[in-house]
C-alpha atoms as a PDB file:
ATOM      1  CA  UNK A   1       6.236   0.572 -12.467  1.00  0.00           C
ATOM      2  CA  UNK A   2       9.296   0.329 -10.317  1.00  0.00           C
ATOM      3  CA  UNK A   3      10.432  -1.657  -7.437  1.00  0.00           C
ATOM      4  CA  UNK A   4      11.917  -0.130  -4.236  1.00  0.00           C
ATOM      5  CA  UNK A   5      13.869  -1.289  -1.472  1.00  0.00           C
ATOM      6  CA  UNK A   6      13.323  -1.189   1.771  1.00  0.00           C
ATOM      7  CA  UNK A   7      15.262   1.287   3.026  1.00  0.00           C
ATOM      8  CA  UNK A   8      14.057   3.703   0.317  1.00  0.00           C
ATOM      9  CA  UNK A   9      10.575   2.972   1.650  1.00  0.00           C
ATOM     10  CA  UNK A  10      12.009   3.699   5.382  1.00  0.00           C
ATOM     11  CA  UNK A  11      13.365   6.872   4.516  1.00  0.00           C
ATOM     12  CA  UNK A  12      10.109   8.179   2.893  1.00  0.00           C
ATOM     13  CA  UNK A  13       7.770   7.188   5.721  1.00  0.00           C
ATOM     14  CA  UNK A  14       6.195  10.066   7.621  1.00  0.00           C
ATOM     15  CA  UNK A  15       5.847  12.287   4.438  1.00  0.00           C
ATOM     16  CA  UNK A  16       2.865  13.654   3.046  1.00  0.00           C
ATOM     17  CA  UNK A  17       3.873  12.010  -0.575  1.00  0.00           C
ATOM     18  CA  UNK A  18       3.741   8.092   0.689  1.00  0.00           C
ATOM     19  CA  UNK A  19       1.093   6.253  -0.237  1.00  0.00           C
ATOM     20  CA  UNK A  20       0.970   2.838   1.420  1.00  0.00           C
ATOM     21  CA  UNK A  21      -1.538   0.220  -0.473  1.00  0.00           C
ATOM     22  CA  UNK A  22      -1.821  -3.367   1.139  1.00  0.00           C
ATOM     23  CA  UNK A  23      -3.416  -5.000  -1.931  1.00  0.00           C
ATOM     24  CA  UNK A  24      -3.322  -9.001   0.229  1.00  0.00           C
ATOM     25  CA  UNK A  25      -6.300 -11.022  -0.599  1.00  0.00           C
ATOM     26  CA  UNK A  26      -9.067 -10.675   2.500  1.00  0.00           C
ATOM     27  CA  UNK A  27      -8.341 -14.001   3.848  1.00  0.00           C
ATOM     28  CA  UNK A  28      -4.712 -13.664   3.829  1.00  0.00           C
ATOM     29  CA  UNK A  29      -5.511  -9.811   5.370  1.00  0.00           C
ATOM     30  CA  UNK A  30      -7.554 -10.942   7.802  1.00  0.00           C
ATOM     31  CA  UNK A  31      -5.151 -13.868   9.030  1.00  0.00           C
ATOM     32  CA  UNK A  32      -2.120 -11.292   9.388  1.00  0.00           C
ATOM     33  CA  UNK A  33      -0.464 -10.516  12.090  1.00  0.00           C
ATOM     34  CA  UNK A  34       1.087  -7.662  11.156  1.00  0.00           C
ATOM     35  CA  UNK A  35      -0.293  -4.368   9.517  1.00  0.00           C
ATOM     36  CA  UNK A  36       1.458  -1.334   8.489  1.00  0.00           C
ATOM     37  CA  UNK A  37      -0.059   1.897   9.895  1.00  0.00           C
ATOM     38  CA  UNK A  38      -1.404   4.025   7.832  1.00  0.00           C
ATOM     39  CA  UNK A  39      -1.447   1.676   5.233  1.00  0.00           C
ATOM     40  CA  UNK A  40      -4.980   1.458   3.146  1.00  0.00           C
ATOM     41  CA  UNK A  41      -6.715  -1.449   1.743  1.00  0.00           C
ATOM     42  CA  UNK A  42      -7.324  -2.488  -1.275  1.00  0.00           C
ATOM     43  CA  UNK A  43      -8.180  -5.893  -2.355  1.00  0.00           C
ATOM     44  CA  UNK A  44      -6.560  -7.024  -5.828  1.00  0.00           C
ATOM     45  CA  UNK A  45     -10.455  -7.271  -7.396  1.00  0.00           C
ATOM     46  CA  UNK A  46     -11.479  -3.938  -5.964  1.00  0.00           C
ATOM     47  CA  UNK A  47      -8.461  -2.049  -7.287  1.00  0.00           C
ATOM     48  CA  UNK A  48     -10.502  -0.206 -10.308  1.00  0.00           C
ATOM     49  CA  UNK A  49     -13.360   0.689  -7.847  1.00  0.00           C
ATOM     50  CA  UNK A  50     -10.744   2.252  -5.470  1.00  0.00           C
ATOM     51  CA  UNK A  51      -8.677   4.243  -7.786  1.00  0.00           C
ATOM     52  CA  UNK A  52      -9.835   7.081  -6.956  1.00  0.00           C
ATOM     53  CA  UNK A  53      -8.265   6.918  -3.407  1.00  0.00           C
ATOM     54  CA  UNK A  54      -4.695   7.401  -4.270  1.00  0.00           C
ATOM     55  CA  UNK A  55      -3.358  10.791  -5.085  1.00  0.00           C
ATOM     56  CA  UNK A  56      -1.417  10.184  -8.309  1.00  0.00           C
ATOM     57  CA  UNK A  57       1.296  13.149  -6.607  1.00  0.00           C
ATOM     58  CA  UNK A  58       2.213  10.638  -4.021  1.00  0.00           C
ATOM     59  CA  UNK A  59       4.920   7.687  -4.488  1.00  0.00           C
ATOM     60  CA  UNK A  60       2.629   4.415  -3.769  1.00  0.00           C
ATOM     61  CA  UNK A  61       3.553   1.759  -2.538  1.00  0.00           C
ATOM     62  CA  UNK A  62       1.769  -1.437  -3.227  1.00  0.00           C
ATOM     63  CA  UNK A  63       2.314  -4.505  -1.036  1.00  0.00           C
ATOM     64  CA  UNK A  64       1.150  -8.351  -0.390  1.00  0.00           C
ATOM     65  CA  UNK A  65       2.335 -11.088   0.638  1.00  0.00           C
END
């Protein structure tokens, strides 16, 4: 596990190897203003059931607030 900074994340965007995982809580997902597109969704206490839906090729992302 690694951190990354912003403009590392910026420069990747638009490729086919960016993953983009908003892992907020549902109430704090559902009060948001803001969501990245193309990002997909998964809830801290689902991550094991949605494993599968991340290539492990791609660099992932994983972000909450």
């Amino acid at each position: 596990m690694t951190g990354a900074t912003i403009e590392e994340i910026e420069g990747r965007l638009g490729s086919e190897n960016l993953t983009l995982v908003d892992s907020r809580a549902p109430r704090v997902w559902e009060e948001a203003e803001t969501k990245a597109a193309g990002a997909i969704r998964i809830p801290p206490d689902e991550a094991e059931k949605h494993i599968a839906d991340v290539s492990r090729d791609d660099y992932i992302v994983t972000y909450c607030t």
